[in-house]
Each structure stands twice: as C-alpha cells, then as structure tokens.
N, C-alpha and C. Protein backbone atom coordinates (compact mmCIF):
# COMPACT_ATOMS: atom_id res chain seq x y z
N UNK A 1 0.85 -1.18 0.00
CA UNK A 1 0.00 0.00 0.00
C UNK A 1 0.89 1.25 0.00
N UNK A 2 0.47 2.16 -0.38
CA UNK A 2 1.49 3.54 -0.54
C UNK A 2 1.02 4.08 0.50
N UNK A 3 2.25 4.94 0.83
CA UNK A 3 1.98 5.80 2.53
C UNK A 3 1.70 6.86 2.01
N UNK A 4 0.57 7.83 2.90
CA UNK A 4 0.14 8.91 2.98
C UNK A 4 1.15 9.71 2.35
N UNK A 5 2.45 9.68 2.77
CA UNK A 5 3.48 10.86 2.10
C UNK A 5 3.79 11.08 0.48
N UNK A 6 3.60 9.78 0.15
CA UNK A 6 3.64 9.61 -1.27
C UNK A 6 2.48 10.16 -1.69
N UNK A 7 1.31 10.07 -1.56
CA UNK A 7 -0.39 10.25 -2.04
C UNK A 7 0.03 11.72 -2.03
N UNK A 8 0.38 12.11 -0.63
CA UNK A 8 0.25 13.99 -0.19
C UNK A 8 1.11 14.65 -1.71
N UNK A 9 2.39 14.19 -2.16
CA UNK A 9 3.43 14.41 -3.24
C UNK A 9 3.05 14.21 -4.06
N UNK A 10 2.23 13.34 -4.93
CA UNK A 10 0.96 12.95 -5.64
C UNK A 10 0.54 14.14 -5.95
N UNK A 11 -0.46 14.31 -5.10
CA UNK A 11 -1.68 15.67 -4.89
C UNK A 11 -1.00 16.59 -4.79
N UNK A 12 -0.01 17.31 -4.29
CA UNK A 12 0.90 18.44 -4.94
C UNK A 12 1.16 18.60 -6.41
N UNK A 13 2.38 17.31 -6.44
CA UNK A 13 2.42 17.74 -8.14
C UNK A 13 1.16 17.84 -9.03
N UNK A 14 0.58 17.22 -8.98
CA UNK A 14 -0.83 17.29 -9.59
C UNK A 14 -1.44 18.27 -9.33
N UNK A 15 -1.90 19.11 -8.24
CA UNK A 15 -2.07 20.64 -8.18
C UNK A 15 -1.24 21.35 -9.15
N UNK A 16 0.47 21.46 -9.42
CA UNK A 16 1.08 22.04 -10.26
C UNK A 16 0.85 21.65 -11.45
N UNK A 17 0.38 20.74 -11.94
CA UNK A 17 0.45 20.26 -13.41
C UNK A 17 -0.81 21.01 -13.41
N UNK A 18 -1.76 20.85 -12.72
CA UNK A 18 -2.95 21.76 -12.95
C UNK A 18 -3.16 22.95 -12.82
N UNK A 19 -2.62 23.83 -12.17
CA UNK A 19 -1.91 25.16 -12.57
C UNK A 19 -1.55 25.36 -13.42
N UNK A 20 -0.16 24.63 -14.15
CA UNK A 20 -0.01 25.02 -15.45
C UNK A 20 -0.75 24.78 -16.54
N UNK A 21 -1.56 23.48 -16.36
CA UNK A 21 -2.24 23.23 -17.51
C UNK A 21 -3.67 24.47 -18.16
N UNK A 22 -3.88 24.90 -16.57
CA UNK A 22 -4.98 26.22 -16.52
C UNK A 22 -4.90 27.24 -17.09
N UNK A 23 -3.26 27.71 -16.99
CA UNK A 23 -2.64 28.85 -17.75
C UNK A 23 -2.46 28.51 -19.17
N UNK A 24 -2.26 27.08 -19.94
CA UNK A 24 -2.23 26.82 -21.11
C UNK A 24 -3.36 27.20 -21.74
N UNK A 25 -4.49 26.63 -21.22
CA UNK A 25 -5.70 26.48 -21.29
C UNK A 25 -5.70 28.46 -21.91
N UNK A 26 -5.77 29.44 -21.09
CA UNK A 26 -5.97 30.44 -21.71
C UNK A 26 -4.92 31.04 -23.03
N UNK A 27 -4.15 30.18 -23.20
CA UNK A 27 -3.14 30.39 -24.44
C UNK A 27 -3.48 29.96 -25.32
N UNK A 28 -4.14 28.27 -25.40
CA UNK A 28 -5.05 27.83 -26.71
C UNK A 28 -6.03 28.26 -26.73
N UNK A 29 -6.90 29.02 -25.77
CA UNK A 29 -7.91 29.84 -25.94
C UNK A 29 -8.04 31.02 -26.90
N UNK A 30 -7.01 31.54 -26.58
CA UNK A 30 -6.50 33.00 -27.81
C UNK A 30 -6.23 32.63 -28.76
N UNK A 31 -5.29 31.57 -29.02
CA UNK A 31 -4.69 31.23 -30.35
C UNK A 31 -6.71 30.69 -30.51
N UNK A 32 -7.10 29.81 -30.67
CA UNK A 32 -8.26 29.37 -31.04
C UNK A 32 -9.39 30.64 -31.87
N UNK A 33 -8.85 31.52 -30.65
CA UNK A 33 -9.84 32.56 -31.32
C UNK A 33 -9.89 33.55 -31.75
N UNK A 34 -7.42 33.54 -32.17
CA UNK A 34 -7.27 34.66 -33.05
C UNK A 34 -7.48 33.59 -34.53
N UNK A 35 -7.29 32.25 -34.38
CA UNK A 35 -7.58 31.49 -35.70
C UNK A 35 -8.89 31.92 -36.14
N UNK A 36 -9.69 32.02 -35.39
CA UNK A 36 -11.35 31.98 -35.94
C UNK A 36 -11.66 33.23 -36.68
N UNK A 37 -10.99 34.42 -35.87
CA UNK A 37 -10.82 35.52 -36.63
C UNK A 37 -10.08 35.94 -38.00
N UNK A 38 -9.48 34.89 -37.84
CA UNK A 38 -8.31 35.35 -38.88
C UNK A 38 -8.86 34.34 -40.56
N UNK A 39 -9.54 33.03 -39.73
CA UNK A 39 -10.49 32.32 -41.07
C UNK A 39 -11.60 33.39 -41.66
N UNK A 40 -12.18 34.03 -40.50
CA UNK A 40 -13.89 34.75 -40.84
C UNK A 40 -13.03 36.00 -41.71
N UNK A 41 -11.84 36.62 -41.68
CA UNK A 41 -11.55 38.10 -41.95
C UNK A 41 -11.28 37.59 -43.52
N UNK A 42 -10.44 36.49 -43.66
CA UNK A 42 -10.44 36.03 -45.00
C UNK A 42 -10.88 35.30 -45.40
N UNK A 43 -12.35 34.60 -45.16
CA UNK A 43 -13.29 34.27 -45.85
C UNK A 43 -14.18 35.70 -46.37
N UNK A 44 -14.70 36.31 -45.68
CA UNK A 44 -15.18 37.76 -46.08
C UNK A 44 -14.33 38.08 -47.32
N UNK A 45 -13.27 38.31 -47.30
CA UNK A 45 -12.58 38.98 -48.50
C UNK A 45 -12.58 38.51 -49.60
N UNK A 46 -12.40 36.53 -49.07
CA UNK A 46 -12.65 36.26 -50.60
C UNK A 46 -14.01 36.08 -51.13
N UNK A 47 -15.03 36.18 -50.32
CA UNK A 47 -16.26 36.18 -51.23
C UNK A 47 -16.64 37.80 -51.58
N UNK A 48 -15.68 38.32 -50.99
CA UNK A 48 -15.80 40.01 -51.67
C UNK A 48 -15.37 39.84 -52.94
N UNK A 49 -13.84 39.32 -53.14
CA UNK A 49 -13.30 39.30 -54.14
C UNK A 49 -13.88 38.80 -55.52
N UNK A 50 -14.48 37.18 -54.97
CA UNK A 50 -15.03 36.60 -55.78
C UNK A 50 -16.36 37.04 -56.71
N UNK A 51 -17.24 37.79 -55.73
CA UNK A 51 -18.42 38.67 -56.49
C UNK A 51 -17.79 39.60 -57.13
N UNK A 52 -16.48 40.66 -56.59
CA UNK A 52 -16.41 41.34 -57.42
C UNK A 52 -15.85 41.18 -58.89
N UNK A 53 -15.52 39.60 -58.91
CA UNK A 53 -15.12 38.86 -60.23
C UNK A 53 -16.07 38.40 -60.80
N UNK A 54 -17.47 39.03 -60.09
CA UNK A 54 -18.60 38.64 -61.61
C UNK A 54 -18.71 37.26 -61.51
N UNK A 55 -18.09 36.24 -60.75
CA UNK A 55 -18.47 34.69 -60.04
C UNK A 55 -20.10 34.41 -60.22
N UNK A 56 -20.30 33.60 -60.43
CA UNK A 56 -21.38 32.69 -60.12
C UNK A 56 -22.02 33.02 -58.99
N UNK A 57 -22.93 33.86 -58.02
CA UNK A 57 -23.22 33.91 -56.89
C UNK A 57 -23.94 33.05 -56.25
N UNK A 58 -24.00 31.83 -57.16
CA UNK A 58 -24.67 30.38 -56.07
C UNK A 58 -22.86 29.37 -55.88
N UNK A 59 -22.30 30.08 -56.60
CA UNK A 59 -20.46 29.34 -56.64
C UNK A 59 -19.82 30.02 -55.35
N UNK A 60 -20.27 30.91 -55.11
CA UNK A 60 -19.00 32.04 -54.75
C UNK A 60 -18.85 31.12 -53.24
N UNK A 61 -19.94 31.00 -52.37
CA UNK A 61 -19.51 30.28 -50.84
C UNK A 61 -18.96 28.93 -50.66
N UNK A 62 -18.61 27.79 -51.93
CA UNK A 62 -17.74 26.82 -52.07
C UNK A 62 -16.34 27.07 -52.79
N UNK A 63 -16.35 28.10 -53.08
CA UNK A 63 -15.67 29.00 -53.90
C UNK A 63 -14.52 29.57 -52.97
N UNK A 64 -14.77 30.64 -51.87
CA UNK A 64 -14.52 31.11 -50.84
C UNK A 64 -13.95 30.19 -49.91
N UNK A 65 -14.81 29.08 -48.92
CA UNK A 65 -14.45 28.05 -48.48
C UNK A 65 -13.16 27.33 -49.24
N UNK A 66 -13.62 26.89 -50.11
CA UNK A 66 -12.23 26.18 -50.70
C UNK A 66 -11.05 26.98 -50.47
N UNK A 67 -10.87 28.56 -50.47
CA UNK A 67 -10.13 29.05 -51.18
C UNK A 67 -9.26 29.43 -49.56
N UNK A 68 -10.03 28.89 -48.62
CA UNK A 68 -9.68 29.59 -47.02
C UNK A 68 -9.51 28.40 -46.88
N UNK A 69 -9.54 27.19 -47.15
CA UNK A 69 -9.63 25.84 -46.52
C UNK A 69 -8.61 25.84 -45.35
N UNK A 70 -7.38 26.21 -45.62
CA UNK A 70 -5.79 26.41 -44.78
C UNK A 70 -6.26 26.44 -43.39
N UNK A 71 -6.87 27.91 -43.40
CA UNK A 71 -6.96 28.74 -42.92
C UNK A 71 -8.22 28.18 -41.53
N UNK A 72 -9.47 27.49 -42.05
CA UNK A 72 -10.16 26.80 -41.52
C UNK A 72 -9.51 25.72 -41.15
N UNK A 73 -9.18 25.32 -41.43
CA UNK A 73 -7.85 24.34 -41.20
C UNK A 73 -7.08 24.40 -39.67
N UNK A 74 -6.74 25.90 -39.49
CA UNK A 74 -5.61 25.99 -38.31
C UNK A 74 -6.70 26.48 -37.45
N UNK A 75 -7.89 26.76 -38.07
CA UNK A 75 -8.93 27.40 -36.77
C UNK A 75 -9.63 26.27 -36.02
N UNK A 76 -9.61 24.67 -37.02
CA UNK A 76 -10.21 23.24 -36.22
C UNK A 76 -9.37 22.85 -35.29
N UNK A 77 -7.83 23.09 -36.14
CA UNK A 77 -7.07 22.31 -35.01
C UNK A 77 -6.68 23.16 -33.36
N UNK A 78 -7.05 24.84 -33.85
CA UNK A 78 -6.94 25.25 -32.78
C UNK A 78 -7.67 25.05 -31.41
N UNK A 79 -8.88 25.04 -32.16
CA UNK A 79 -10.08 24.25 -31.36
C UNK A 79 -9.79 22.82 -30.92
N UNK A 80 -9.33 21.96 -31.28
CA UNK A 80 -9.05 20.77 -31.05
C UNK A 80 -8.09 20.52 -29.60
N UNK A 81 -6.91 21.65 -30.16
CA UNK A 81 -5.70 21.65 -29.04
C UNK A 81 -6.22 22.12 -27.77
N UNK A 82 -7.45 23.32 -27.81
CA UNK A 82 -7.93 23.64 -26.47
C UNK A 82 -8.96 22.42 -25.96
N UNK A 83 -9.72 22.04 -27.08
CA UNK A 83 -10.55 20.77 -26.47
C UNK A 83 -9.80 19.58 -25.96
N UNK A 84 -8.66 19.54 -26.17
CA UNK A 84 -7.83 18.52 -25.49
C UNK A 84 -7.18 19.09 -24.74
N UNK A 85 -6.81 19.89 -24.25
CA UNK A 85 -6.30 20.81 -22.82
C UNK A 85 -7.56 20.66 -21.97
N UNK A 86 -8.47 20.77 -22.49
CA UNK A 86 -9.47 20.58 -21.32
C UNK A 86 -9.81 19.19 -20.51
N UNK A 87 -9.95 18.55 -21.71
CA UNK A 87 -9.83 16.88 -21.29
C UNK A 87 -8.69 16.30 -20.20
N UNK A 88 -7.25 16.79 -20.72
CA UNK A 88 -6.11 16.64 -20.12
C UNK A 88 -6.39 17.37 -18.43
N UNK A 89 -7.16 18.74 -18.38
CA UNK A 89 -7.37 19.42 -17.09
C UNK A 89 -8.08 18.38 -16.37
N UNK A 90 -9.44 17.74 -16.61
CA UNK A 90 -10.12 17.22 -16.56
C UNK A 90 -9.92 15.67 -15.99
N UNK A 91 -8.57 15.30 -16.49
CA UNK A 91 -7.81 13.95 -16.32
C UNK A 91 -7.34 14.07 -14.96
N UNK A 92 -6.80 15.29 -15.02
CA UNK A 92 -5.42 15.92 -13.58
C UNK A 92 -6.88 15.60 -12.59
N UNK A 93 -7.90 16.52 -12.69
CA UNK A 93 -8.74 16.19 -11.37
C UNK A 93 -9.11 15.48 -11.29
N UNK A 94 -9.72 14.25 -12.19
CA UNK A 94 -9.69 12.80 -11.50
C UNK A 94 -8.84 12.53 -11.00
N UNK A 95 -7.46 12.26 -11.25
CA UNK A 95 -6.25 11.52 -10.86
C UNK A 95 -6.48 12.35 -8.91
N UNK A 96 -6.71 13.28 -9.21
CA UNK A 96 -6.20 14.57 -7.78
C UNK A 96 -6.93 13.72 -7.00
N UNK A 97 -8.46 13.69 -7.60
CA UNK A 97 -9.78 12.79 -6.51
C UNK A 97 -9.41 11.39 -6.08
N UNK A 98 -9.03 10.60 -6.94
CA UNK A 98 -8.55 9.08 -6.91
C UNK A 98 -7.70 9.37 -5.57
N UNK A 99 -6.45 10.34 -5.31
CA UNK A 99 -5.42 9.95 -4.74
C UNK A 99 -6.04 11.01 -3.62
N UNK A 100 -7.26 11.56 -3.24
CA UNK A 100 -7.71 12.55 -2.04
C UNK A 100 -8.94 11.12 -1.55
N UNK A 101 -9.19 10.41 -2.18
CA UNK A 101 -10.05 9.40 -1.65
C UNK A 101 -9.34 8.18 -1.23
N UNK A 102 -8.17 7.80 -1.90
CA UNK A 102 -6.72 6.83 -1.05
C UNK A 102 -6.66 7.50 0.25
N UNK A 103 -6.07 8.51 0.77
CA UNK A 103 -5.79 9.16 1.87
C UNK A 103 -7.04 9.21 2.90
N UNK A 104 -8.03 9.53 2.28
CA UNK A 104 -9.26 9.52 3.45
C UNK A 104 -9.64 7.92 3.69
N UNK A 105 -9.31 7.36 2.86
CA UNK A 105 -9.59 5.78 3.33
C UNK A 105 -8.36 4.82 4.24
N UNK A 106 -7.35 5.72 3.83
CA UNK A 106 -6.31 5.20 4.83
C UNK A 106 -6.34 6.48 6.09
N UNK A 107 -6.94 6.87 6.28
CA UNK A 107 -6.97 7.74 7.32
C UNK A 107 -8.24 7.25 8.54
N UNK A 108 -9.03 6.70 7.55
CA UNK A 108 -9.96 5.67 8.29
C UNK A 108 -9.87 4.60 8.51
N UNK A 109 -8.39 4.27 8.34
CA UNK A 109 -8.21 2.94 8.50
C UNK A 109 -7.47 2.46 10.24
C-alpha cells in the first residue's frame, strides 16, 4: 500500500500540473480565437473578391471556403488543441480525486 506521504506528493504535483495546464488552457484559448478571426476576416474577403469577379453567386460560398480551406484548417485544429487541454485538465482532477479518496480511506483505517 502507498503511505500517505507519497499520495500527499501525488496531490501536490498534480495541483502544479494543474496550474499550469490552466494557464495553457488560456493560451489555446486565444490562439483558437485569433484562428477563428483570422479564417472569418479572409473568408469575407474572398467572397468580396469573388463577387467582385462577376463569379457565379450560387459558386461564390464553395468557392470562398475552398479558397480559405488552410486557414479553416488551423482554426479546427486550434479548437481541437484547447478541447484537449481541457480533457487533459479534466484527467489531472480525476487523478487529484482518486489519490484525495486513497488518503481519506487510509486515514480511516
């Protein structure tokens, strides 16, 4: 069985990993949602562009899309990297609970 001191060192580092992971968390947050901005600013332009090329105007929004795909591109995965920072946060506090419910059961023991 592991002694309380180990569990307590446990639940520390794991507080720190969750600290930092919290502060990540608002870094893929920004990046996420300077990507989103930065897909919507040049999707706009190119369906500006595209009408103003006399385009097909039932073409122009697969047209546009295609033409930003990249771009939509780095705005999924940005989303992705924060949706998995969260999961990963999410992991840390189970693990934290698992090893705060070891200790209260050896404390009742």
């Amino acid at each position: 069985m592991t002694d309380s001191t180990t569990i307590a060192r446990e639940i520390y580092e794991s507080t720190q990993r969750l600290e930092k992971a919290s502060s990540m968390l608002f870094v893929l947050a920004k990046e996420w949602a300077e990507a989103e901005r930065d897909y919507r600013i040049a999707l706009a332009k190119e369906t500006v562009r595209l009408k103003d090329e006399k385009m097909n105007i039932t073409l122009v929004p697969d047209i546009a899309r295609g033409n930003t795909a990249e771009l939509k591109f780095q705005r999924d995965l940005a989303e992705a990297r924060y949706r998995a920072g969260i999961y990963s946060v999410d992991a840390i506090k189970s693990q934290m609970t698992g090893l705060q419910t070891i200790i209260k059961f050896q404390s009742e023991i």
